[in-house]
C-alpha atoms as a PDB file:
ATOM      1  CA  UNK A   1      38.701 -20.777  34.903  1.00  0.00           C
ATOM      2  CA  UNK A   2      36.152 -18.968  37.017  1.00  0.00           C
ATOM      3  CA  UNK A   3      36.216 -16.148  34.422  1.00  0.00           C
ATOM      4  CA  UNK A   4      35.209 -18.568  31.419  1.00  0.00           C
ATOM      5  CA  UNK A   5      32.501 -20.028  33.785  1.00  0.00           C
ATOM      6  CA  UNK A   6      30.855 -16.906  34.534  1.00  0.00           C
ATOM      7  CA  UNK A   7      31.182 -15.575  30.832  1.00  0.00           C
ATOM      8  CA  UNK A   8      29.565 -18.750  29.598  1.00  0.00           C
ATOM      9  CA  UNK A   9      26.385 -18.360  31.803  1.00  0.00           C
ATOM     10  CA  UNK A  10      25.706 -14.841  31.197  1.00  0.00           C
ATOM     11  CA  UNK A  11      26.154 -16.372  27.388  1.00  0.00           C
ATOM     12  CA  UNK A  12      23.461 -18.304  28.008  1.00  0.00           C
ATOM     13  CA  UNK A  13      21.355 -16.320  30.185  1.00  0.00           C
ATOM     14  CA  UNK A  14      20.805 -13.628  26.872  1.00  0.00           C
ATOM     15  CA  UNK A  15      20.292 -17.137  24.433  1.00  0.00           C
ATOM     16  CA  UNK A  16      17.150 -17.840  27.488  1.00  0.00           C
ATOM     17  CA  UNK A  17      15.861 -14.621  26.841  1.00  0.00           C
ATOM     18  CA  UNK A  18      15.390 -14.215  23.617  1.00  0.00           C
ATOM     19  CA  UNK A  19      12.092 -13.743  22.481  1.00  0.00           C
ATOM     20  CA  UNK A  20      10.698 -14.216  18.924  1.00  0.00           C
ATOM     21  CA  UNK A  21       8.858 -10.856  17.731  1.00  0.00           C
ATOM     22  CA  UNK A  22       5.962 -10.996  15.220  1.00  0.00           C
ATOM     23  CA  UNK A  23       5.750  -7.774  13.246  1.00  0.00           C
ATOM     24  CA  UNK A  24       2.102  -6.842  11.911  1.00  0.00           C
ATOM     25  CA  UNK A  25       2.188  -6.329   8.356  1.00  0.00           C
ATOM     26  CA  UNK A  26      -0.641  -4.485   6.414  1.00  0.00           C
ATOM     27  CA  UNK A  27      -3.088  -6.140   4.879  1.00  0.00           C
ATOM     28  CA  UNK A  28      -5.298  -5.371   2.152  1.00  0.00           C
ATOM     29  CA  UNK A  29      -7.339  -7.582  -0.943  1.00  0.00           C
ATOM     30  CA  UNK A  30      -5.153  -7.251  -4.059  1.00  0.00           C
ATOM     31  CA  UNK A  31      -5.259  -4.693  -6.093  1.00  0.00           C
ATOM     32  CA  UNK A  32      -5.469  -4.676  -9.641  1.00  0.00           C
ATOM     33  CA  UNK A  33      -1.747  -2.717 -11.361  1.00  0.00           C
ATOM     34  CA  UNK A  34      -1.832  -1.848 -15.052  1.00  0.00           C
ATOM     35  CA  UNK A  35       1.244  -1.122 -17.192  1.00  0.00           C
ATOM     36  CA  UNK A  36      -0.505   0.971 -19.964  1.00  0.00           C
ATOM     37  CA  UNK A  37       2.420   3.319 -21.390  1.00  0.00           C
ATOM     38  CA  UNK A  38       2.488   3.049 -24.939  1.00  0.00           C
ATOM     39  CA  UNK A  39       6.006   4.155 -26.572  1.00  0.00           C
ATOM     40  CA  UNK A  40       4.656   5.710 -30.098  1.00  0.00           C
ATOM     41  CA  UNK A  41       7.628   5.563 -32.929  1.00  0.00           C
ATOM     42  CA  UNK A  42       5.943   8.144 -35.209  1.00  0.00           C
ATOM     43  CA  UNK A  43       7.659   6.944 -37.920  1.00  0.00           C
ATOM     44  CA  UNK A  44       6.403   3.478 -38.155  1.00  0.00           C
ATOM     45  CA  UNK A  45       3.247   2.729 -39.811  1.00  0.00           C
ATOM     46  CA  UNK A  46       1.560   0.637 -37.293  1.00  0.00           C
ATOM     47  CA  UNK A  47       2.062   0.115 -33.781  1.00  0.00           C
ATOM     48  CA  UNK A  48       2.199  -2.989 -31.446  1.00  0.00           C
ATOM     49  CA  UNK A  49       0.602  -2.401 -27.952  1.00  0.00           C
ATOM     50  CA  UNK A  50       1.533  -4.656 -25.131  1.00  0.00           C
ATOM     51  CA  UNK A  51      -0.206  -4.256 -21.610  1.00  0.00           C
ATOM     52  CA  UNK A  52       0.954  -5.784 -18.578  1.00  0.00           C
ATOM     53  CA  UNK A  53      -2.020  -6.063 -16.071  1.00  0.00           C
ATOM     54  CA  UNK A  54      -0.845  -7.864 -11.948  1.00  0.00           C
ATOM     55  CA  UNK A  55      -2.778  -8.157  -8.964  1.00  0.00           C
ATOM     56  CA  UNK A  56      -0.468  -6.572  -6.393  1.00  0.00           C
ATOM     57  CA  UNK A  57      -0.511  -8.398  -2.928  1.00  0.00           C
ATOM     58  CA  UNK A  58       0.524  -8.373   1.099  1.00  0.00           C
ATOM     59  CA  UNK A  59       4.226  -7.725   1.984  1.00  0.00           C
ATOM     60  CA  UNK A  60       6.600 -10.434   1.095  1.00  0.00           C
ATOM     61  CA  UNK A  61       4.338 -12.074  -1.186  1.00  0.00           C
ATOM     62  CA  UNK A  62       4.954 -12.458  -5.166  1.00  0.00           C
ATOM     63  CA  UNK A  63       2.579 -10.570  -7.444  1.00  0.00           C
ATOM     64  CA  UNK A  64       0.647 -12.265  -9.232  1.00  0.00           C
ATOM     65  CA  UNK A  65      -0.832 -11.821 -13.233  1.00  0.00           C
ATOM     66  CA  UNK A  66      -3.750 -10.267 -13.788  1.00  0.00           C
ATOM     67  CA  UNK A  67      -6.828 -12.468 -16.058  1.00  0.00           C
ATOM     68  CA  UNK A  68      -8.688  -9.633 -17.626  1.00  0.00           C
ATOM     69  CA  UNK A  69     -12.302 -10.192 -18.981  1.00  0.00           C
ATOM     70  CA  UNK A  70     -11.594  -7.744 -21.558  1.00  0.00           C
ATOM     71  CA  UNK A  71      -9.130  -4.854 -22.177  1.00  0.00           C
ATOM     72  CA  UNK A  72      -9.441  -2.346 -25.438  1.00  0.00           C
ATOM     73  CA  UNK A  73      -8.665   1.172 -26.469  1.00  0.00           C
ATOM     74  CA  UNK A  74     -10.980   3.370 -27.954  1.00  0.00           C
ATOM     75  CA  UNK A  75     -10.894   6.639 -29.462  1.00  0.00           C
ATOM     76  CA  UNK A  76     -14.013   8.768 -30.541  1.00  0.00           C
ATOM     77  CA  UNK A  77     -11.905  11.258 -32.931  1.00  0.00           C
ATOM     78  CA  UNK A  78     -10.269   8.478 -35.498  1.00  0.00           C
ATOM     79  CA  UNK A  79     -11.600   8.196 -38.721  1.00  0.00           C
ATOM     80  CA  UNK A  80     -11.361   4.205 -39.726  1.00  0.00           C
ATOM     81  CA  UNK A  81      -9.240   4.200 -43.113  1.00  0.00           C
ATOM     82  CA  UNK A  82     -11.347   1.013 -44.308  1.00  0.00           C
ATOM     83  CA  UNK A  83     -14.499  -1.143 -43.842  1.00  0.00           C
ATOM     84  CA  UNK A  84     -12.614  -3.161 -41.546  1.00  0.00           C
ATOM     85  CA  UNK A  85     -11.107  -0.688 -39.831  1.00  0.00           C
ATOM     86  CA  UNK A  86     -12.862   0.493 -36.481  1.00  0.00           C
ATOM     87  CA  UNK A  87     -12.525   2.853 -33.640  1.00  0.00           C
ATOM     88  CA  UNK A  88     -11.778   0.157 -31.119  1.00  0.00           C
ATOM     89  CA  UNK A  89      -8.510  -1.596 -30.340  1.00  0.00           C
ATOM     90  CA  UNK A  90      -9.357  -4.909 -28.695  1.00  0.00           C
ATOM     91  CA  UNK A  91      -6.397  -6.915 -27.149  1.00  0.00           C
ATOM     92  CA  UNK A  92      -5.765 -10.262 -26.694  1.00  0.00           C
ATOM     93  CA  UNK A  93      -4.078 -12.322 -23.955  1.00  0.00           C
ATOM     94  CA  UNK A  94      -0.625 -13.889 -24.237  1.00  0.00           C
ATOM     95  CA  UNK A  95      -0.667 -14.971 -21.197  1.00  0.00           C
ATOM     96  CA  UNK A  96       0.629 -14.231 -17.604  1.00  0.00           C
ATOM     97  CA  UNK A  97      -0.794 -11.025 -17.521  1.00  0.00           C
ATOM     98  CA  UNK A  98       0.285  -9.826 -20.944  1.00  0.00           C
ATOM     99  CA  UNK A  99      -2.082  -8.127 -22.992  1.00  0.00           C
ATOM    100  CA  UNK A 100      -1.027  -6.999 -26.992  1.00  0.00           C
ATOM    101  CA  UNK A 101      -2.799  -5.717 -29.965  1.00  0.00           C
ATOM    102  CA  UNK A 102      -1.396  -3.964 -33.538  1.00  0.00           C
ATOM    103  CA  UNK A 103      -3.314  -0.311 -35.435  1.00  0.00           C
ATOM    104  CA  UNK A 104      -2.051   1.911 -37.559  1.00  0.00           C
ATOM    105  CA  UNK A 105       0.340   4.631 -35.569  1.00  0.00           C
ATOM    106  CA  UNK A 106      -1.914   7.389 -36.154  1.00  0.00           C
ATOM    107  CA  UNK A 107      -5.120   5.454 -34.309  1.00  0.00           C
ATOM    108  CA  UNK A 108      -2.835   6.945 -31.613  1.00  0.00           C
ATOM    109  CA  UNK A 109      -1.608  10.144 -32.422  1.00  0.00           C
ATOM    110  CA  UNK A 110      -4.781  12.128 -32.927  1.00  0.00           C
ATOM    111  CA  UNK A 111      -8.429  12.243 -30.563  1.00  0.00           C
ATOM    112  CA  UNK A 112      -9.253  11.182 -26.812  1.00  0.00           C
ATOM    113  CA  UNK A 113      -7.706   7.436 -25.886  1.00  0.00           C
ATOM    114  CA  UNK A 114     -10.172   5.559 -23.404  1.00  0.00           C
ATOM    115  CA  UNK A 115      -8.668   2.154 -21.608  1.00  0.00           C
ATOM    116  CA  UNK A 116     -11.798  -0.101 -21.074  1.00  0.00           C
ATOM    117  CA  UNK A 117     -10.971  -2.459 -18.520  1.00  0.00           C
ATOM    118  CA  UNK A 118     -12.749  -5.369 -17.532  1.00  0.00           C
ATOM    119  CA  UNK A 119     -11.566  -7.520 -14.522  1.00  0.00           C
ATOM    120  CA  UNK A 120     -13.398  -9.390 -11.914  1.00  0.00           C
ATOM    121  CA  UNK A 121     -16.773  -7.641 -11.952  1.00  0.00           C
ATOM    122  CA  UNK A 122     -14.964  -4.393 -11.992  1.00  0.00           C
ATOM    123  CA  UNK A 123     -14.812  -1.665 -14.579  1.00  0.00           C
ATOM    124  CA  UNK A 124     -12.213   0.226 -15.165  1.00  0.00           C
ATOM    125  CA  UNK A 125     -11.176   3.569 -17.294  1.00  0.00           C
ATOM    126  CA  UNK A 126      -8.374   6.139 -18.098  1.00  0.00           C
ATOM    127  CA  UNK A 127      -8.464   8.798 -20.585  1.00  0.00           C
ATOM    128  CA  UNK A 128      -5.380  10.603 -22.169  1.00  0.00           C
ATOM    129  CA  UNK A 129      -3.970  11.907 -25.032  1.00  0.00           C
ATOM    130  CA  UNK A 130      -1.019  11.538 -27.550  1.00  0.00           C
ATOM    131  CA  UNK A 131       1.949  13.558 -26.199  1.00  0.00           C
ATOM    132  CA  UNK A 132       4.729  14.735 -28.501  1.00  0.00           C
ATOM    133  CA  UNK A 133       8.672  14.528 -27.681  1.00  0.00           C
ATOM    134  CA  UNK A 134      12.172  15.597 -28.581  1.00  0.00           C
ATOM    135  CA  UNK A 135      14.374  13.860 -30.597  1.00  0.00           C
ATOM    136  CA  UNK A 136      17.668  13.107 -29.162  1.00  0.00           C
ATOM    137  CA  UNK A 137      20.880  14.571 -29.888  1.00  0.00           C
ATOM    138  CA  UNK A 138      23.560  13.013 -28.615  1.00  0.00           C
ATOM    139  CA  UNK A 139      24.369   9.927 -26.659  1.00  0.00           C
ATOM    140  CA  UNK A 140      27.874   9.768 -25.675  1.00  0.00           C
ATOM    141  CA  UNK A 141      30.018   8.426 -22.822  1.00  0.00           C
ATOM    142  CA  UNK A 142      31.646  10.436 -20.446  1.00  0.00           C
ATOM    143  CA  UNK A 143      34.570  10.429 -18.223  1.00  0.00           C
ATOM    144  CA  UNK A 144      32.862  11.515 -14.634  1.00  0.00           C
ATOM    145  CA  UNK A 145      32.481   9.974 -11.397  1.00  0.00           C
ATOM    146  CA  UNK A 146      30.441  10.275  -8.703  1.00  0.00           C
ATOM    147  CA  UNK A 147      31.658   8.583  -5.328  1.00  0.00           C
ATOM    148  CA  UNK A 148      33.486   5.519  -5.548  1.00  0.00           C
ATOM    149  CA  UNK A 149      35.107   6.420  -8.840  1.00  0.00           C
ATOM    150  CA  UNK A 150      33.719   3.086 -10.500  1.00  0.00           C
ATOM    151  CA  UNK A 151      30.814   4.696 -11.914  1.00  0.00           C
ATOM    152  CA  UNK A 152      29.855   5.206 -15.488  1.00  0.00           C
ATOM    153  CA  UNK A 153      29.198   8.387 -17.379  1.00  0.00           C
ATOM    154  CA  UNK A 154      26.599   8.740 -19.848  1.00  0.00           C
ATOM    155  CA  UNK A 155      26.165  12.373 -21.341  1.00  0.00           C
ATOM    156  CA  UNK A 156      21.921  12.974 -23.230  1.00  0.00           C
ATOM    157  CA  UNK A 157      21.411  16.159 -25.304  1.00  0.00           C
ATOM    158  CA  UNK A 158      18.129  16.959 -26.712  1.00  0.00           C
ATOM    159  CA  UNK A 159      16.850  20.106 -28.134  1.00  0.00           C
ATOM    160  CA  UNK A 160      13.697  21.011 -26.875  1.00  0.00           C
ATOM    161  CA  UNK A 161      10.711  22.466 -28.391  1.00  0.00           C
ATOM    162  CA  UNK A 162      10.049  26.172 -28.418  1.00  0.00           C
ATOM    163  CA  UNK A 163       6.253  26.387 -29.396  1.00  0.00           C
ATOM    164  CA  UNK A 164       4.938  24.599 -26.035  1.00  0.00           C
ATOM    165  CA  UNK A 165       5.319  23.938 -22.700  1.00  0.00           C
ATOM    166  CA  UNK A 166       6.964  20.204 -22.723  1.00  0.00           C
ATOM    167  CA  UNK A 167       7.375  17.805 -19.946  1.00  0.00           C
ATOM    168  CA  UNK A 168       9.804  14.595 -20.368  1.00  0.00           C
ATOM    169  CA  UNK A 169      10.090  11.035 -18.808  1.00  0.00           C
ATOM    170  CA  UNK A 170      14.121   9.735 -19.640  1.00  0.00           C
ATOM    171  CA  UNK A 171      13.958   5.879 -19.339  1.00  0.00           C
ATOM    172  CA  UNK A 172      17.484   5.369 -18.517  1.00  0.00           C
ATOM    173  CA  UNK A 173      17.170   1.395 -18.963  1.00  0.00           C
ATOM    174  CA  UNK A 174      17.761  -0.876 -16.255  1.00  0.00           C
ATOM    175  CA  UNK A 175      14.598   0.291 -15.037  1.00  0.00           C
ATOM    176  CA  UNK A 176      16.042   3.894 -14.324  1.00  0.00           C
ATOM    177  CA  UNK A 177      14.326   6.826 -14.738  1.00  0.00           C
ATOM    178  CA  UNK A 178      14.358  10.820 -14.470  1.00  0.00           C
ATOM    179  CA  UNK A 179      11.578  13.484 -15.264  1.00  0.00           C
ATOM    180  CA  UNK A 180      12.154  17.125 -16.299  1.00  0.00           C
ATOM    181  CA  UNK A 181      10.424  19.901 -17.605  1.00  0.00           C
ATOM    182  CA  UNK A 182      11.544  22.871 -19.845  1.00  0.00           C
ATOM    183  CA  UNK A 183      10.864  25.597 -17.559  1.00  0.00           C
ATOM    184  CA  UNK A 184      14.620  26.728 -17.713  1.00  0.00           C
ATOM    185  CA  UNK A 185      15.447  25.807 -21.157  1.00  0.00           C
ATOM    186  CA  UNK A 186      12.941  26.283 -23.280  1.00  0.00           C
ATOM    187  CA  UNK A 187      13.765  26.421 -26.922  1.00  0.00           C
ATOM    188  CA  UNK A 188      17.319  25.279 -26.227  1.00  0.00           C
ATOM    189  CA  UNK A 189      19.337  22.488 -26.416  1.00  0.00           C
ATOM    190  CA  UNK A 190      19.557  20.640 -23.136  1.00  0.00           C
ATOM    191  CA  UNK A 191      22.718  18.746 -21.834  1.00  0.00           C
ATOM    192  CA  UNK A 192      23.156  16.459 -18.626  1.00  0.00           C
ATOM    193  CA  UNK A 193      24.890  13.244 -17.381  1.00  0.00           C
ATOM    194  CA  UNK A 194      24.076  10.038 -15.460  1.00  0.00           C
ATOM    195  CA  UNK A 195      26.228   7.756 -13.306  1.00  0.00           C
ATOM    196  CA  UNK A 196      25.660   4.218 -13.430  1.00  0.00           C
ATOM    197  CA  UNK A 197      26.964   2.477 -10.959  1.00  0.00           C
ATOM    198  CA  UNK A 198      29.285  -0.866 -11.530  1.00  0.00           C
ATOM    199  CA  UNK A 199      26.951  -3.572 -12.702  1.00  0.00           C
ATOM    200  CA  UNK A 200      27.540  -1.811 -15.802  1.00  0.00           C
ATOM    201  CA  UNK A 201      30.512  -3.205 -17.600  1.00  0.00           C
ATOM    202  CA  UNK A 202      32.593  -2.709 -20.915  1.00  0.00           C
ATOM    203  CA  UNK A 203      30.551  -4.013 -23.694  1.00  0.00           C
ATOM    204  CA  UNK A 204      27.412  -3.444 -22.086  1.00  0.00           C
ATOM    205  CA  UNK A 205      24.471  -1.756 -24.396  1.00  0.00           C
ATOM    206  CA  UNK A 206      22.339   0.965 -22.957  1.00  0.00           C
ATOM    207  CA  UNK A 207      19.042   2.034 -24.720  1.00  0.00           C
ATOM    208  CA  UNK A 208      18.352   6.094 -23.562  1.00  0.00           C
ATOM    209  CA  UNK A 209      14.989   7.087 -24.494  1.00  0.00           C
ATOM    210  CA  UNK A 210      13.056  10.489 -24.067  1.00  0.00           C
ATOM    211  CA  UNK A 211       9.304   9.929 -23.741  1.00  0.00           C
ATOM    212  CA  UNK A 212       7.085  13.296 -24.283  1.00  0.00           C
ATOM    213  CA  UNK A 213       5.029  13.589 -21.038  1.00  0.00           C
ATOM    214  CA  UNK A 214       2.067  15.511 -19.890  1.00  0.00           C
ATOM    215  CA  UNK A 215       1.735  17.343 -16.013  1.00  0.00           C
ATOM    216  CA  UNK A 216      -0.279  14.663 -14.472  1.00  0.00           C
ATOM    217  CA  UNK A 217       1.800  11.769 -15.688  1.00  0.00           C
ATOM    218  CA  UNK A 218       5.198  14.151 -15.121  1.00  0.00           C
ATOM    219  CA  UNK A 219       3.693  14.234 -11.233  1.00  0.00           C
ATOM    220  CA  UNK A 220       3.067  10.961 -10.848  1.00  0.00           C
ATOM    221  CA  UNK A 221       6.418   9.758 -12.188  1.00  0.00           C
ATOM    222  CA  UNK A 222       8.181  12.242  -9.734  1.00  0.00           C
ATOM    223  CA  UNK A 223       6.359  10.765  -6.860  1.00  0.00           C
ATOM    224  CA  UNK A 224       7.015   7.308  -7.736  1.00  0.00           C
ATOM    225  CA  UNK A 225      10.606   7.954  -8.230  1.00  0.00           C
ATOM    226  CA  UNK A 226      11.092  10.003  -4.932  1.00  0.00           C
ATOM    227  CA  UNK A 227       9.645   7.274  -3.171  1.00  0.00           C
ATOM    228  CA  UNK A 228      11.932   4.464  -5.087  1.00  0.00           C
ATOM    229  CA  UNK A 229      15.441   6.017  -4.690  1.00  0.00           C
ATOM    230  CA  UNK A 230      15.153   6.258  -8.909  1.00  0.00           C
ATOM    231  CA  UNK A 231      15.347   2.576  -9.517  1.00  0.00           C
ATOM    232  CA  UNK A 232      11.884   1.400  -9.521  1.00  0.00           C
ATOM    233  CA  UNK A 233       9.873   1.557 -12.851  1.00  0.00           C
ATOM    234  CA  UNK A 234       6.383   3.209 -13.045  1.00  0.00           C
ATOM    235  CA  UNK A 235       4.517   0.447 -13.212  1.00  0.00           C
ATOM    236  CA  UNK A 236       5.979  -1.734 -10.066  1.00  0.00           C
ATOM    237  CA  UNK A 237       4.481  -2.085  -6.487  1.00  0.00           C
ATOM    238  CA  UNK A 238       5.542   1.722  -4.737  1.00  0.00           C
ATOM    239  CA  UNK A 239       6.086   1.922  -0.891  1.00  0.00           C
ATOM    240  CA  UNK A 240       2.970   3.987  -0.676  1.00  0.00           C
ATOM    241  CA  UNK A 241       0.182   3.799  -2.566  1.00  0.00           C
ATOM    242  CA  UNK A 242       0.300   6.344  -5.550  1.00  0.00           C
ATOM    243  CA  UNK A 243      -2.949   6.738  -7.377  1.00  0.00           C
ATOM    244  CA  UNK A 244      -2.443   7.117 -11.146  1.00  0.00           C
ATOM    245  CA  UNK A 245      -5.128   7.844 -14.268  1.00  0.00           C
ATOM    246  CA  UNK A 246      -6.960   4.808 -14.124  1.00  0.00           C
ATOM    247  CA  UNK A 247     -10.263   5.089 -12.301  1.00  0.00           C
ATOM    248  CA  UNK A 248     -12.824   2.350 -11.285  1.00  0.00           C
ATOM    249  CA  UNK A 249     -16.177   3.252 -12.890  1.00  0.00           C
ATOM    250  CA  UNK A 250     -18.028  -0.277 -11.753  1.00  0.00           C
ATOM    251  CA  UNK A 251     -20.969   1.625  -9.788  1.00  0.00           C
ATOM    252  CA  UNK A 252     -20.884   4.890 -11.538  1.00  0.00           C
ATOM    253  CA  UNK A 253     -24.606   4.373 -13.619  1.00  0.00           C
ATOM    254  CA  UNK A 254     -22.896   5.647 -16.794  1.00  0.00           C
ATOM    255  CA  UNK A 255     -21.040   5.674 -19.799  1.00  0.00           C
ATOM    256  CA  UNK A 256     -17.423   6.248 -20.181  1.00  0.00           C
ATOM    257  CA  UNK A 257     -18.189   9.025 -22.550  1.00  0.00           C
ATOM    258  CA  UNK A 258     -20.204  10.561 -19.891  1.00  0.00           C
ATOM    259  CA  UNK A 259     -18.561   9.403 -16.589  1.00  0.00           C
ATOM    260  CA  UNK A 260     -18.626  11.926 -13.486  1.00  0.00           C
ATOM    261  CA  UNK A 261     -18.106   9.832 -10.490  1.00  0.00           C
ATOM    262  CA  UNK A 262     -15.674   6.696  -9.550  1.00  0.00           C
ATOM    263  CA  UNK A 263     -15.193   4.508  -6.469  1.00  0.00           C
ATOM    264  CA  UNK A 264     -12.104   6.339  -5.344  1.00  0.00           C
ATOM    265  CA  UNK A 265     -10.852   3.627  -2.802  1.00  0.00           C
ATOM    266  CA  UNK A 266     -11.203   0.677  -5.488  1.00  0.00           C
ATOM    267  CA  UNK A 267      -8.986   2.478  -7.920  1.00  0.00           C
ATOM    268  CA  UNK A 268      -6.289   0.843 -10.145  1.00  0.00           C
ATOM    269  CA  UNK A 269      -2.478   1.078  -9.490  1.00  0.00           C
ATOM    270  CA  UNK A 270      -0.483   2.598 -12.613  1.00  0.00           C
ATOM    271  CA  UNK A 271      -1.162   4.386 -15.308  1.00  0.00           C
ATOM    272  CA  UNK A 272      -2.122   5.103 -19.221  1.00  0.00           C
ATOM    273  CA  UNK A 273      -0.244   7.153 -21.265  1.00  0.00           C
ATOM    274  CA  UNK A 274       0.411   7.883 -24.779  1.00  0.00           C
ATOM    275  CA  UNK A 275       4.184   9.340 -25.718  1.00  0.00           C
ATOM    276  CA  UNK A 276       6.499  10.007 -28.688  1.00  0.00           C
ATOM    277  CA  UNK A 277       9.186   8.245 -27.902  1.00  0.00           C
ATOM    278  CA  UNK A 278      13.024   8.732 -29.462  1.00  0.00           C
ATOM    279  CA  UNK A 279      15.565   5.838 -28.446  1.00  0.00           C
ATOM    280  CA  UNK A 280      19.224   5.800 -28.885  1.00  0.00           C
ATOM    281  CA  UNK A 281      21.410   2.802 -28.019  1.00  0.00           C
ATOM    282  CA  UNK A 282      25.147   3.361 -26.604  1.00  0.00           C
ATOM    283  CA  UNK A 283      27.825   0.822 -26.085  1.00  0.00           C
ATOM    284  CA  UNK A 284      29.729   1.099 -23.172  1.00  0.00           C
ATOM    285  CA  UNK A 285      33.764   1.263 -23.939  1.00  0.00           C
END
C-alpha cells in the first residue's frame, strides 16, 4: 500500500509542475500572394485566364482573399486583330480572390507579358514571356513500388526538343510537382515514373501535365518544392519566404515600360508565367 502511496504523490508532484510554455511566433503585415501561371493550350483559339490573388498571414491563421483595385495583362508586341481588339487584358473579379478574363491564344504566345497589379495603394509588376513545351507521349501505369508496397506507379514519356535548351514543370495533380531540364537528354525521348502513395485508389483519374518552363521560374519551382517535401503547389504559403517575378513598383517614379528600381522588401509572393501546356488523363486500374 505504501508503494501506491508514494507512486501517487510523485504523480502528482510532476501534474504541480507543469508549466504552460508560450512559443513566439513571427510576425509580419500580410503579404500580398499571386497565382499568375497561365496553362496555354496552343490549339484553342482563345484562352480563359483565371488569377488567384491572397493576403498571406501569421502562423496558424487562415489566408485570406485578396480585393484587387485592378489586375490586367498587357503586351506591347500584339497586333489587335480588330477595332475592338486592344493590347490590354483587363480582368474581372469573381470573387474571393479570383480574378478571370478571355483573348485570343496568340495575345499570349508572341511579345513581352506585363501583370499590372493594383492592390491597396501598392503597385505591382512581372514581366515574362510565352514558353514552349513537349507534348506527351505516353501515360501509362506501372507495376513498381517504393516502400510500403501500396504505392502506385505512373510511367510519363515525352520527347524533348532538340533545337533549344528546354526546362519543364510536371504537375503531377494532387498538387504534386517535379522540375527537370534537358541537360542529359536533349533531343531524346525521356522516360520516368512516380509513386503515389495510397490515397490513390482504383478508379481514381489522374491529369499529368508538362508545362514548358524558363530558368528563373525552373529555380524558383525547385526551391519551393525542396522546401515542401514535393507536395505543396507554387502558389501556396512556403516555410521560407521565396521571392518570385513579381516586383512592387509603388515608389519607383516610373513607368512599367521603363522601370529600374522596386521596393525589394514589399515584394509579392508567387509568380507569373506563361507555358505550353500538354495534359493527359490516366485512370487508375
Amino acid at each position: 500500500m505504501k508503494k501506491v502511496f508514494y507512486i501517487i504523490c510523485i504523480g502528482l508532484l510532476f501534474l504541480g509542475c507543469e508549466d504552460v510554455i508560450e512559443v513566439d511566433v513571427p510576425q509580419s503585415p500580410p503579404r500580398l500572394s499571386v497565382d499568375a501561371l497561365v496553362r496555354l493550350n496552343t490549339n484553342s483559339a482563345t484562352t480563359t485566364v483565371q488569377i488567384k490573388a491572397n493576403l498571406t498571414s501569421a502562423f496558424f491563421e487562415d489566408i485570406t482573399a485578396a480585393e484587387l483595385t485592378s489586375i490586367s495583362i498587357v503586351n506591347p508586341d500584339y497586333v489587335p486583330t480588330s477595332a475592338l481588339d486592344s493590347q490590354e487584358l483587363v480582368f474581372s473579379g469573381l470573387g474571393a480572390g479570383v480574378y478571370e478574363a478571355t483573348k485570343e491564344t496568340q495575345f499570349f504566345a508572341e511579345g513581352a507579358l506585363q501583370l499590372n497589379i493594383e492592390h491597396n495603394g501598392q503597385r505591382y509588376l512581372a514581366k515574362t514571356q510565352y514558353v514552349q513545351s513537349a507534348p506527351l507521349l505516353n501515360l501509362e501505369q506501372g507495376d513498381g513500388t517504393l516502400f510500403t508496397g501500396n504505392e502506385t506507379e505512373v510511367e510519363v514519356s515525352f520527347l524533348d526538343n532538340s533545337d533549344r535548351t528546354d526546362f519543364y514543370l510536371v504537375d503531377l495533380d494532387f498538387g504534386d510537382y517535379l522540375v527537370t531540364e534537358d541537360e542529359f537528354y536533349n533531343g531524346q525521348s525521356f522516360r520516368f515514373s512516380y509513386f503515389y502513395d495510397d490515397k490513390v485508389e482504383e478508379g481514381s483519374e489522374i491529369n499529368v501535365s508538362l508545362l514548358g518552363v524558363d530558368e528563373p521560374f525552373y529555380n524558383y519551382m525547385n526551391q519551393l518544392i525542396v522546401q515542401s517535401g514535393g507536395d505543396q503547389g507554387p502558389f501556396q504559403t512556403p516555410s521560407a519566404t521565396v521571392k518570385g517575378n513579381i516586383i512592387n513598383i509603388t515608389n519607383s517614379g516610373t513607368t512599367s515600360d521603363t522601370i529600374n528600381t522596386e521596393d525589394s522588401e514589399n515584394f509579392a509572393l508567387g509568380y507569373f508565367a506563361v507555358c505550353q501546356t500538354f495534359t493527359e488523363t490516366i485512370i487508375i486500374e
